[in-house]
C-alpha atoms as a PDB file:
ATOM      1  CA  UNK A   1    -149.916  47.819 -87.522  1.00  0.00           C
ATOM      2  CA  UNK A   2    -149.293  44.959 -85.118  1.00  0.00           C
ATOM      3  CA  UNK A   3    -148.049  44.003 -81.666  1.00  0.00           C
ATOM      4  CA  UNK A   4    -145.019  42.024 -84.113  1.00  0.00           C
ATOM      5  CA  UNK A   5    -144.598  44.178 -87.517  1.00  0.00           C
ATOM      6  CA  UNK A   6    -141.297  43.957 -88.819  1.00  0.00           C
ATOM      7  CA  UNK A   7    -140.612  40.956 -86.741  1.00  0.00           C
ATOM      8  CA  UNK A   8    -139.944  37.013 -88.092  1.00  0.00           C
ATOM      9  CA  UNK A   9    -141.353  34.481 -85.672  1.00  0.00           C
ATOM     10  CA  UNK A  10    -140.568  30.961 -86.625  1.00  0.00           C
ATOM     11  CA  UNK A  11    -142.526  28.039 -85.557  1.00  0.00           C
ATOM     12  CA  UNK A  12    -141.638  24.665 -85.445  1.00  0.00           C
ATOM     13  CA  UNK A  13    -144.476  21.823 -85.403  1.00  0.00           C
ATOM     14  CA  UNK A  14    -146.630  24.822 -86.611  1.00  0.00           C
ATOM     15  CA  UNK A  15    -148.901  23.220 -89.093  1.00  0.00           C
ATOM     16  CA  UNK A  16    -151.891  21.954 -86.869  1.00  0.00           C
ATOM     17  CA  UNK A  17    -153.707  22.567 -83.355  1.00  0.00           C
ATOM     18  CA  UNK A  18    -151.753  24.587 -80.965  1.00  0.00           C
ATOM     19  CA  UNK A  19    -148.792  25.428 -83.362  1.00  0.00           C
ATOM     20  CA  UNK A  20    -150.770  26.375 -86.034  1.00  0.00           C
ATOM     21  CA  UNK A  21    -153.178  28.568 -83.502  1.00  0.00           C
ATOM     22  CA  UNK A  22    -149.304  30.596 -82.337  1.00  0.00           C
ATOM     23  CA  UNK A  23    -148.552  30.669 -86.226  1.00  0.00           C
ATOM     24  CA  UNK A  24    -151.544  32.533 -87.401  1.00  0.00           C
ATOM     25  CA  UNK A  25    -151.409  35.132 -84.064  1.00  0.00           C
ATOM     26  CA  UNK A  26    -148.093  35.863 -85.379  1.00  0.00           C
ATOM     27  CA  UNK A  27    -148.923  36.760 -89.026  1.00  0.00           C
ATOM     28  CA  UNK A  28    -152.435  38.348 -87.592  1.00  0.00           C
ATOM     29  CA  UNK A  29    -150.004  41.042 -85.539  1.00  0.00           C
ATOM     30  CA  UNK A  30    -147.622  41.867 -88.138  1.00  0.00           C
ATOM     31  CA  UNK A  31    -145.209  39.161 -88.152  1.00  0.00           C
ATOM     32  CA  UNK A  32    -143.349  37.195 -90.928  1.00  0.00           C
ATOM     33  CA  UNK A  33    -143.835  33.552 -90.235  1.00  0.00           C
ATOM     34  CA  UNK A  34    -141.886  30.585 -90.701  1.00  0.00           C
ATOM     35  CA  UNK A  35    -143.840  27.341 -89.950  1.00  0.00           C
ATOM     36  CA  UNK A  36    -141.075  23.702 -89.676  1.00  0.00           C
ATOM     37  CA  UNK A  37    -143.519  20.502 -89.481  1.00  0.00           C
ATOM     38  CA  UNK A  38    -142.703  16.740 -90.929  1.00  0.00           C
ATOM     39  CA  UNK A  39    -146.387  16.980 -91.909  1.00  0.00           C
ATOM     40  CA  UNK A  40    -146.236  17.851 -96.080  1.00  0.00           C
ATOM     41  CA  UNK A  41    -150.235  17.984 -96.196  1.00  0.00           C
ATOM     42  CA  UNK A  42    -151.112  19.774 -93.422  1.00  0.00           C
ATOM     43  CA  UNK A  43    -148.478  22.502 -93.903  1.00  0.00           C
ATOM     44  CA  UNK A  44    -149.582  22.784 -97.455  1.00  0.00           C
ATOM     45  CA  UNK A  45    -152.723  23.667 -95.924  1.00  0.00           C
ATOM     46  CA  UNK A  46    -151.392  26.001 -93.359  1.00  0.00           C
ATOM     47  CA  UNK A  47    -149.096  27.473 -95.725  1.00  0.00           C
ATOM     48  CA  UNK A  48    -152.195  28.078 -98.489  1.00  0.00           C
ATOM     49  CA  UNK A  49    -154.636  29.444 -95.738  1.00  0.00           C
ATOM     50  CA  UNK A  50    -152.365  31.984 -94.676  1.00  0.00           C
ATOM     51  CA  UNK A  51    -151.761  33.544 -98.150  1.00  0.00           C
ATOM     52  CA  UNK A  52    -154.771  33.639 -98.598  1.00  0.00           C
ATOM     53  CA  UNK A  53    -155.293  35.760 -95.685  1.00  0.00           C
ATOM     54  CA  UNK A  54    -152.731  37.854 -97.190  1.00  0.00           C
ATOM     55  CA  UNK A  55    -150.139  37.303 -94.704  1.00  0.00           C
ATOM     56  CA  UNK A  56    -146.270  36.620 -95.926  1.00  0.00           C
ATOM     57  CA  UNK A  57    -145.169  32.505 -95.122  1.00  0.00           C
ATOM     58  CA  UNK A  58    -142.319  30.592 -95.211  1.00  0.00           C
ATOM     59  CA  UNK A  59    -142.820  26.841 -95.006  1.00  0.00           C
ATOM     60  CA  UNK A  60    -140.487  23.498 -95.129  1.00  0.00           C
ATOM     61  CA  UNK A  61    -140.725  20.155 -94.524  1.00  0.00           C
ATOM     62  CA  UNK A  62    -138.326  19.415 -92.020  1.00  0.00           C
ATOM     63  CA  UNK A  63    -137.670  16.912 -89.148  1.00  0.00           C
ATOM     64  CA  UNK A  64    -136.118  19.045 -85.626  1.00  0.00           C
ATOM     65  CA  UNK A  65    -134.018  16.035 -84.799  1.00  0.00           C
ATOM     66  CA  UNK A  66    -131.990  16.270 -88.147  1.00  0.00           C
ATOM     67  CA  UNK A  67    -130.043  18.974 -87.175  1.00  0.00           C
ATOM     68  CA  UNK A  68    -128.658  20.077 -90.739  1.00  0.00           C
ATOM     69  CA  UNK A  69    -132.183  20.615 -91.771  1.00  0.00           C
ATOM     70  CA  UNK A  70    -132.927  22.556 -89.038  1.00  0.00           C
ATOM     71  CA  UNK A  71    -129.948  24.815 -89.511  1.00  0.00           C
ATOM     72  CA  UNK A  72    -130.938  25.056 -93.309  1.00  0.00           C
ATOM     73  CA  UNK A  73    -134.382  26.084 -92.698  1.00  0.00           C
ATOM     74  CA  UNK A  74    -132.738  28.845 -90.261  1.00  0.00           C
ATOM     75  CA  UNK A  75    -130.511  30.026 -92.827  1.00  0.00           C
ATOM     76  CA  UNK A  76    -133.323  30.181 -95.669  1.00  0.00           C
ATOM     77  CA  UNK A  77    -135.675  32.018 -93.263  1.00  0.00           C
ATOM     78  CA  UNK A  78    -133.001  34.596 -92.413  1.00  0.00           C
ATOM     79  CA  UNK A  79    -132.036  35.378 -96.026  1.00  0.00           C
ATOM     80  CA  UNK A  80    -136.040  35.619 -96.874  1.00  0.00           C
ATOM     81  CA  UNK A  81    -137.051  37.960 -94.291  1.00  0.00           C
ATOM     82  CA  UNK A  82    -133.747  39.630 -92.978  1.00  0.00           C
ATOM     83  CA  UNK A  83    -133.977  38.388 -89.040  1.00  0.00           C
ATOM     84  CA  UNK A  84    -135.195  35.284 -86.417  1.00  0.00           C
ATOM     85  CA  UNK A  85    -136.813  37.383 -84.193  1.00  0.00           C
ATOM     86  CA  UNK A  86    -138.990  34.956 -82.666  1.00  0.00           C
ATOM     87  CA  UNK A  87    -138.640  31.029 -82.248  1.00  0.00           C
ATOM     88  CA  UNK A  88    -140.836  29.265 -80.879  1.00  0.00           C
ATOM     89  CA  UNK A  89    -140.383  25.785 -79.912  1.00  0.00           C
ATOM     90  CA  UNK A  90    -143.683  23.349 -79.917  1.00  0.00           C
ATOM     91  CA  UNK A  91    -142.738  20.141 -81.948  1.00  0.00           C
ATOM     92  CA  UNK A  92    -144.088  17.767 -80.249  1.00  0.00           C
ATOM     93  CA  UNK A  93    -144.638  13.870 -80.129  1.00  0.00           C
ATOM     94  CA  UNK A  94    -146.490  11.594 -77.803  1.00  0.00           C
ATOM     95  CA  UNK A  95    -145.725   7.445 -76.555  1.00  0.00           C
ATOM     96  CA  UNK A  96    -147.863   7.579 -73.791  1.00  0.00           C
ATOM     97  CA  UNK A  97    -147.655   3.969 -72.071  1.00  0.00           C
ATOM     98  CA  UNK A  98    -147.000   3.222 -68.346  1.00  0.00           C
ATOM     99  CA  UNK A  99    -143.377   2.540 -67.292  1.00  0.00           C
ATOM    100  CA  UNK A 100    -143.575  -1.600 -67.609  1.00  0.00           C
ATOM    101  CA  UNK A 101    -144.257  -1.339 -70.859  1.00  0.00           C
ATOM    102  CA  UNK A 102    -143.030   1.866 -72.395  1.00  0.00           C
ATOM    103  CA  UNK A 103    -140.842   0.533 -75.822  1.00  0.00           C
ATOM    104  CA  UNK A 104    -136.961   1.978 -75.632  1.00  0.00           C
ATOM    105  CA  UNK A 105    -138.332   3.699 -78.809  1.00  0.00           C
ATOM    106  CA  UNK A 106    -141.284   5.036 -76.920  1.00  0.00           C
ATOM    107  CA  UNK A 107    -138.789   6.754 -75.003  1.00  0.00           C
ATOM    108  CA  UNK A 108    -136.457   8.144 -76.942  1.00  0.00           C
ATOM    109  CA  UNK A 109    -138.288   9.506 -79.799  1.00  0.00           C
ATOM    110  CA  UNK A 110    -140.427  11.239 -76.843  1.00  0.00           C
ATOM    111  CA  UNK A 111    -136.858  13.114 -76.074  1.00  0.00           C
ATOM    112  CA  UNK A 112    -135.337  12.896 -79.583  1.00  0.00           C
ATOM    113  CA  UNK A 113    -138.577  15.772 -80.683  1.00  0.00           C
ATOM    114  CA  UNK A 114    -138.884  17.888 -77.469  1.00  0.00           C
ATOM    115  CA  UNK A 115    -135.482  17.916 -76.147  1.00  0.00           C
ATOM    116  CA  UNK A 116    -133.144  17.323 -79.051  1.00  0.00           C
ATOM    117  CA  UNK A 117    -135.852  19.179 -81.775  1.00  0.00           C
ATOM    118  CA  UNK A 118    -135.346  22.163 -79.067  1.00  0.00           C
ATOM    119  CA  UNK A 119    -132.153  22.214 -78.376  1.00  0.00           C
ATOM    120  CA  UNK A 120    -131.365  21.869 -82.198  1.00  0.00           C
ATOM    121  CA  UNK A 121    -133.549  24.510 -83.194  1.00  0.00           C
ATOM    122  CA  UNK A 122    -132.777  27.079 -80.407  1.00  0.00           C
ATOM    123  CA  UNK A 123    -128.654  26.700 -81.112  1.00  0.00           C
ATOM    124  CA  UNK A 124    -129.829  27.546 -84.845  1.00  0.00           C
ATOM    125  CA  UNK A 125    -131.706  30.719 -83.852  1.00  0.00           C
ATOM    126  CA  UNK A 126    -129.457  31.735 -81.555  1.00  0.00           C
ATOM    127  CA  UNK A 127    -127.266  33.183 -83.806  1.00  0.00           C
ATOM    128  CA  UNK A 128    -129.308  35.654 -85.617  1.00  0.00           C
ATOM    129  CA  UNK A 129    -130.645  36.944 -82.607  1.00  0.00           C
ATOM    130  CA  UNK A 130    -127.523  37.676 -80.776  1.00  0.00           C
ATOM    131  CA  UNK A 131    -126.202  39.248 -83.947  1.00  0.00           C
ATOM    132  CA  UNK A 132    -129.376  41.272 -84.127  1.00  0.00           C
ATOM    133  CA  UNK A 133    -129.389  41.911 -80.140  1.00  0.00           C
ATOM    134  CA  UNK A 134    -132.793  40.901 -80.323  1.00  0.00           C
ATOM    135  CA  UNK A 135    -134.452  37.527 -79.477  1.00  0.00           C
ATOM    136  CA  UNK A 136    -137.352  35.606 -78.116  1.00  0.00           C
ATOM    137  CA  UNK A 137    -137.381  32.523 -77.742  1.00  0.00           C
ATOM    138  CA  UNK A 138    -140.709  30.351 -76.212  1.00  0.00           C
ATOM    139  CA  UNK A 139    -140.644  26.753 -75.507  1.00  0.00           C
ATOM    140  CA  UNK A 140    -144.236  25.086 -75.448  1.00  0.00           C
ATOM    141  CA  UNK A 141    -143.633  22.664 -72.102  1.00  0.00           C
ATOM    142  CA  UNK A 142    -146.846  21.256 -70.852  1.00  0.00           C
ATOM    143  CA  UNK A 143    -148.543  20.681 -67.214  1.00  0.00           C
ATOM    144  CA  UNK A 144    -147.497  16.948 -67.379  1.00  0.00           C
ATOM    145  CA  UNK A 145    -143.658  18.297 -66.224  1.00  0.00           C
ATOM    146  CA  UNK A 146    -145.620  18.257 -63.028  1.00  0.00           C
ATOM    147  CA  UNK A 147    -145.852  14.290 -63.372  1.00  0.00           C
ATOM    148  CA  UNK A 148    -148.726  12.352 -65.173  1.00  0.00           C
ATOM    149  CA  UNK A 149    -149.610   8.616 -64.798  1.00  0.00           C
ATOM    150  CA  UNK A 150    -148.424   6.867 -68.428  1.00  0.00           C
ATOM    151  CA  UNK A 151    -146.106   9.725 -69.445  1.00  0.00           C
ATOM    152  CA  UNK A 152    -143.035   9.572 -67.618  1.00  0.00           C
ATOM    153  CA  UNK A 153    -141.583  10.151 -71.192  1.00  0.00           C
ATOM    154  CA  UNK A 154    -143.506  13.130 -72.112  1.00  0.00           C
ATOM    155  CA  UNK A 155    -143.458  14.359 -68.192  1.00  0.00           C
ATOM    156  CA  UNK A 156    -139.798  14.123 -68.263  1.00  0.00           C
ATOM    157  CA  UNK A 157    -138.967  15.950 -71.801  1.00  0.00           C
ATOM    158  CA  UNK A 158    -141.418  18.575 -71.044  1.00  0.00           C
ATOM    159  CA  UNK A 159    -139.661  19.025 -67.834  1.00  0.00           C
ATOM    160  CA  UNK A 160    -136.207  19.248 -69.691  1.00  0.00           C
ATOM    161  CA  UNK A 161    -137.764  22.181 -71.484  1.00  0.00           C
ATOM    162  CA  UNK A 162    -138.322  24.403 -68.204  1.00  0.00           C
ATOM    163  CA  UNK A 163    -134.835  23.824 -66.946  1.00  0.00           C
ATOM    164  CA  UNK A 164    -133.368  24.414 -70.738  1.00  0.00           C
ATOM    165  CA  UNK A 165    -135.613  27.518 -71.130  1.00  0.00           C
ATOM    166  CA  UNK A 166    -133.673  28.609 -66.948  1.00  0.00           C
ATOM    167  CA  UNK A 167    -130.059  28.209 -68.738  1.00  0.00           C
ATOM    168  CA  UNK A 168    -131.082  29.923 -71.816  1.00  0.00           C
ATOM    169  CA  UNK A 169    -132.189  32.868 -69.844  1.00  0.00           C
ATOM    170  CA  UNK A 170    -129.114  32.631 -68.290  1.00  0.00           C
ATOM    171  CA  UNK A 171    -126.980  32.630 -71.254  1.00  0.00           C
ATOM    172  CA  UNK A 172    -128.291  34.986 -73.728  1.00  0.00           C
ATOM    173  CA  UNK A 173    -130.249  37.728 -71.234  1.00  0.00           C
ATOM    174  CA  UNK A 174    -126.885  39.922 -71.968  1.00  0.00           C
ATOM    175  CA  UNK A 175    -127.595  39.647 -75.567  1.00  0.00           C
ATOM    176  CA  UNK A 176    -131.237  40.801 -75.643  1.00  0.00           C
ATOM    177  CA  UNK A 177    -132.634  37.594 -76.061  1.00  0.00           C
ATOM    178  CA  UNK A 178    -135.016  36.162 -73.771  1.00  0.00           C
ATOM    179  CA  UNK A 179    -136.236  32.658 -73.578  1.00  0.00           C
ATOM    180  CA  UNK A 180    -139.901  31.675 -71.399  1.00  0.00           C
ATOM    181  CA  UNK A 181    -141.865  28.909 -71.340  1.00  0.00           C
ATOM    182  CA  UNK A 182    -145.689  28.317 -71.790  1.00  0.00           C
ATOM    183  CA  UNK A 183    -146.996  24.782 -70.000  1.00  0.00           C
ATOM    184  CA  UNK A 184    -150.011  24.153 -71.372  1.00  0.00           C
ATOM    185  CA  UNK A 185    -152.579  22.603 -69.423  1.00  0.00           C
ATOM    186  CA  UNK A 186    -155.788  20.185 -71.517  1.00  0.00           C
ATOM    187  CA  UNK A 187    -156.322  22.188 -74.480  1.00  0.00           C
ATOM    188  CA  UNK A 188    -158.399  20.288 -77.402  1.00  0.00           C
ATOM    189  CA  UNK A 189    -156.343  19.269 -79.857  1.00  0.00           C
ATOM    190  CA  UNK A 190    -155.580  16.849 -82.070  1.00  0.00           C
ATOM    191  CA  UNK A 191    -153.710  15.505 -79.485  1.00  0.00           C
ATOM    192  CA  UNK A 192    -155.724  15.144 -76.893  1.00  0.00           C
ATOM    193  CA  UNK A 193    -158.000  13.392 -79.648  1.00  0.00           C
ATOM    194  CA  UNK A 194    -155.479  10.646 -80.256  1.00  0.00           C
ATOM    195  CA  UNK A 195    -155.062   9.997 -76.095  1.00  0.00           C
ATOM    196  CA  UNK A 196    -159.021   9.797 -75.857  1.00  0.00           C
ATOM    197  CA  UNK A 197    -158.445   7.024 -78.940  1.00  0.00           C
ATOM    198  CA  UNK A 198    -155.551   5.059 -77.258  1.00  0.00           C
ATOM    199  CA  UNK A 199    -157.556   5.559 -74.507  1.00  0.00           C
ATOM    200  CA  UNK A 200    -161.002   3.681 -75.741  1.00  0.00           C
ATOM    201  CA  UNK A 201    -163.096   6.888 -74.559  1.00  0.00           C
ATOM    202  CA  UNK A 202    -165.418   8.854 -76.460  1.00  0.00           C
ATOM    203  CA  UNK A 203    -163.452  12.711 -77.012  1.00  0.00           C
ATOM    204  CA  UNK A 204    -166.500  14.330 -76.033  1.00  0.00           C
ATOM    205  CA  UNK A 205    -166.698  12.254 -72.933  1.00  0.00           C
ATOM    206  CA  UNK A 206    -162.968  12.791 -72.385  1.00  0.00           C
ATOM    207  CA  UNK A 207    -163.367  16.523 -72.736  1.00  0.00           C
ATOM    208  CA  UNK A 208    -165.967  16.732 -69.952  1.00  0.00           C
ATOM    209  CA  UNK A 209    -163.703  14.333 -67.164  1.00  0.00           C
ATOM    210  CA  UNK A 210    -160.986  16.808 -67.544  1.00  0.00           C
ATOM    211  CA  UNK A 211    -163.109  20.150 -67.571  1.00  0.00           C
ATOM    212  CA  UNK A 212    -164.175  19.087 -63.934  1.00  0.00           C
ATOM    213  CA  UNK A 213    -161.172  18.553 -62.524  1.00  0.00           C
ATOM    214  CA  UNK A 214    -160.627  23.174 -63.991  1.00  0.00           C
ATOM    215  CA  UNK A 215    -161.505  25.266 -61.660  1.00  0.00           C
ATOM    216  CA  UNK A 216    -162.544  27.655 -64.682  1.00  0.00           C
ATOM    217  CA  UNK A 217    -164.625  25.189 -65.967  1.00  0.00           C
ATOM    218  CA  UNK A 218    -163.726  24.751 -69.251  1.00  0.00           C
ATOM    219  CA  UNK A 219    -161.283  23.073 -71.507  1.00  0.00           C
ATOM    220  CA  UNK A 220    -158.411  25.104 -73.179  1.00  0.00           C
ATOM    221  CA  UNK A 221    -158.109  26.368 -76.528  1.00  0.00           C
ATOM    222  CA  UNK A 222    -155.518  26.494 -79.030  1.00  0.00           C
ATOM    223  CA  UNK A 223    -155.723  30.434 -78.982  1.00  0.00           C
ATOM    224  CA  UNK A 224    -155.518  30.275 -75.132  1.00  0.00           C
ATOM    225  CA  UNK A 225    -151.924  28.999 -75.671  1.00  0.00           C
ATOM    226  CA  UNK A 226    -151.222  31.711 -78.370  1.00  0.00           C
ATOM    227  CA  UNK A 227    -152.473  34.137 -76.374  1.00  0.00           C
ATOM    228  CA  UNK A 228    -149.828  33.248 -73.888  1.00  0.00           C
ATOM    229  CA  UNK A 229    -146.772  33.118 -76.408  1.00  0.00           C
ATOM    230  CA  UNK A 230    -147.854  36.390 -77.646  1.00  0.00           C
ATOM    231  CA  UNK A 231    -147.435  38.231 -74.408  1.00  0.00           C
ATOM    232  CA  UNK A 232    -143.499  36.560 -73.743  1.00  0.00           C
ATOM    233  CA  UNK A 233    -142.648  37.623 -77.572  1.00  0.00           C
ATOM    234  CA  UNK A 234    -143.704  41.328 -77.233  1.00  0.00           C
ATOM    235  CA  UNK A 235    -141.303  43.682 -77.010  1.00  0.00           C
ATOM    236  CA  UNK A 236    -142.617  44.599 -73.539  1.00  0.00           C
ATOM    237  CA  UNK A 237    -142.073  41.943 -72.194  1.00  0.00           C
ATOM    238  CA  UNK A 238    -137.977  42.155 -72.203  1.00  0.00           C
ATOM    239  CA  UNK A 239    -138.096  42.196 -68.300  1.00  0.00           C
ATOM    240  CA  UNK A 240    -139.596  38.760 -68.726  1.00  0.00           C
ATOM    241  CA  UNK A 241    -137.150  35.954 -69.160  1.00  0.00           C
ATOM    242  CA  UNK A 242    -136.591  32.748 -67.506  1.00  0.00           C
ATOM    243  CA  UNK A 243    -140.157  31.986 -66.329  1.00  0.00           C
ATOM    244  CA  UNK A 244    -142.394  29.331 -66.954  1.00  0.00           C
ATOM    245  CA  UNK A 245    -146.272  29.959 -67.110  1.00  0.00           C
ATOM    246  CA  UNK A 246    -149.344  27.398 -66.281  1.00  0.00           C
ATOM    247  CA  UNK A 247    -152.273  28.187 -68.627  1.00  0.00           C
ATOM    248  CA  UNK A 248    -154.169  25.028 -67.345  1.00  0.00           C
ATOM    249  CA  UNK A 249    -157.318  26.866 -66.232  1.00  0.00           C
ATOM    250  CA  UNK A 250    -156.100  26.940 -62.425  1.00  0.00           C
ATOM    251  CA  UNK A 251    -153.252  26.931 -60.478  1.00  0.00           C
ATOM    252  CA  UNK A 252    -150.328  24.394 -60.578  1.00  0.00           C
ATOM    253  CA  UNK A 253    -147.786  23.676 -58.192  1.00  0.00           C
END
């Protein structure tokens, strides 16, 4: 028996790297999982490699910023497995480029997946959990709300996130729902592959600049992030709500 028996956890952007890493902790513990992601291969993947493990999987194609989709998939995962007792929030998208010549698409589809694809999402789940008076909700922010040179779209969504997950806590604490967020800091993932291609650098090479700059020298891991969600969707941790934690491998501000 598991930390999460009994319980539905529902993952958007939960086909690859960190996502995927949350997703399989989930079904590991006990959990029902639901995994949203754009991505038909890799979820086909995800979705095989977890049966096979024996655990129990929903999976859809689905986009967070179409709303009606979103509030399908909730609906379908609800009748399946009875509850939405865990959401967690990681779709994610990046357009890094410095300000002078960040796109007005570059922007906006940087806020259309992390603010709107949350915001979406959560109002979807919502629901369920009040009705159930049970709910946790975890949005995956990042250390880059902090500020980070080229990402003032990216900084600025995952910023949103902390203040959205402060209201939510707010809102729904009377209901039995609590909403946290984890803030990753440079965990190897795909990623962080695709910025060490924009950025012309060898990943390996990449890897090693940033683990310096960690006081625990080393670069994160997808499970370090799971490890992380896990703790904000036990039941233990109802006293929890409204927080934001750094796993970055050293302090933040």
């Amino acid at each position: 028996m598991g930390n999460f028996e009994g319980r539905t956890a529902l993952v958007t952007g939960g086909s690859r790297g960190i996502g995927r890493e949350i997703a399989e902790r989930f079904a590991r513990e006990g959990a029902n999982v639901a995994i949203i992601d754009i991505n038909e291969e890799a979820l086909t993947a995800a979705k095989d490699e977890l049966e096979a493990k024996g655990y129990s999987v929903y999976v859809k194609v689905a986009s967070v910023t179409d709303r009606d989709q979103i509030e399908q998939a909730m609906e379908e995962v609800n009748a399946r497995f009875g509850s939405i007792d865990i959401l967690v929030n990681n779709a994610g998208v990046i357009r890094d480029n410095m300000l002078f010549k960040m796109t007005d698409d570059d922007w906006t589809t940087v806020m259309d997946v992390h603010l709107n694809g949350a915001f979406f999402a959560t109002r979807a789940a919502q629901k369920y959990m009040i009705e159930n008076k049970y709910g946790r909700i975890i949005n995956i922010s990042s250390t880059s709300a902090l500020g980070n040179r080229g990402q003032a779209n990216y900084s600025t969504a995952k910023a949103g996130l902390q203040g959205f997950t402060k209201t939510l806590a707010f809102e729904l604490g009377k209901f039995g729902v609590t909403a946290n967020s984890v803030a990753p800091g440079f965990i190897e993932t795909d990623m962080t592959k695709a910025t060490a291609e924009r950025m012309g650098v060898p990943f390996d090479g990449f890897v090693q600049a940033n683990v310096a700059g960690i006081p625990v020298g080393r670069s994160g891991k997808p499970e370090d992030i799971a490890n992380a969600v896990a703790f904000f969707a036990d039941e233990r941790s109802s006293f929890v709500s409204g927080q934001v934690l750094y796993v970055a491998g050293g302090p933040k501000d």
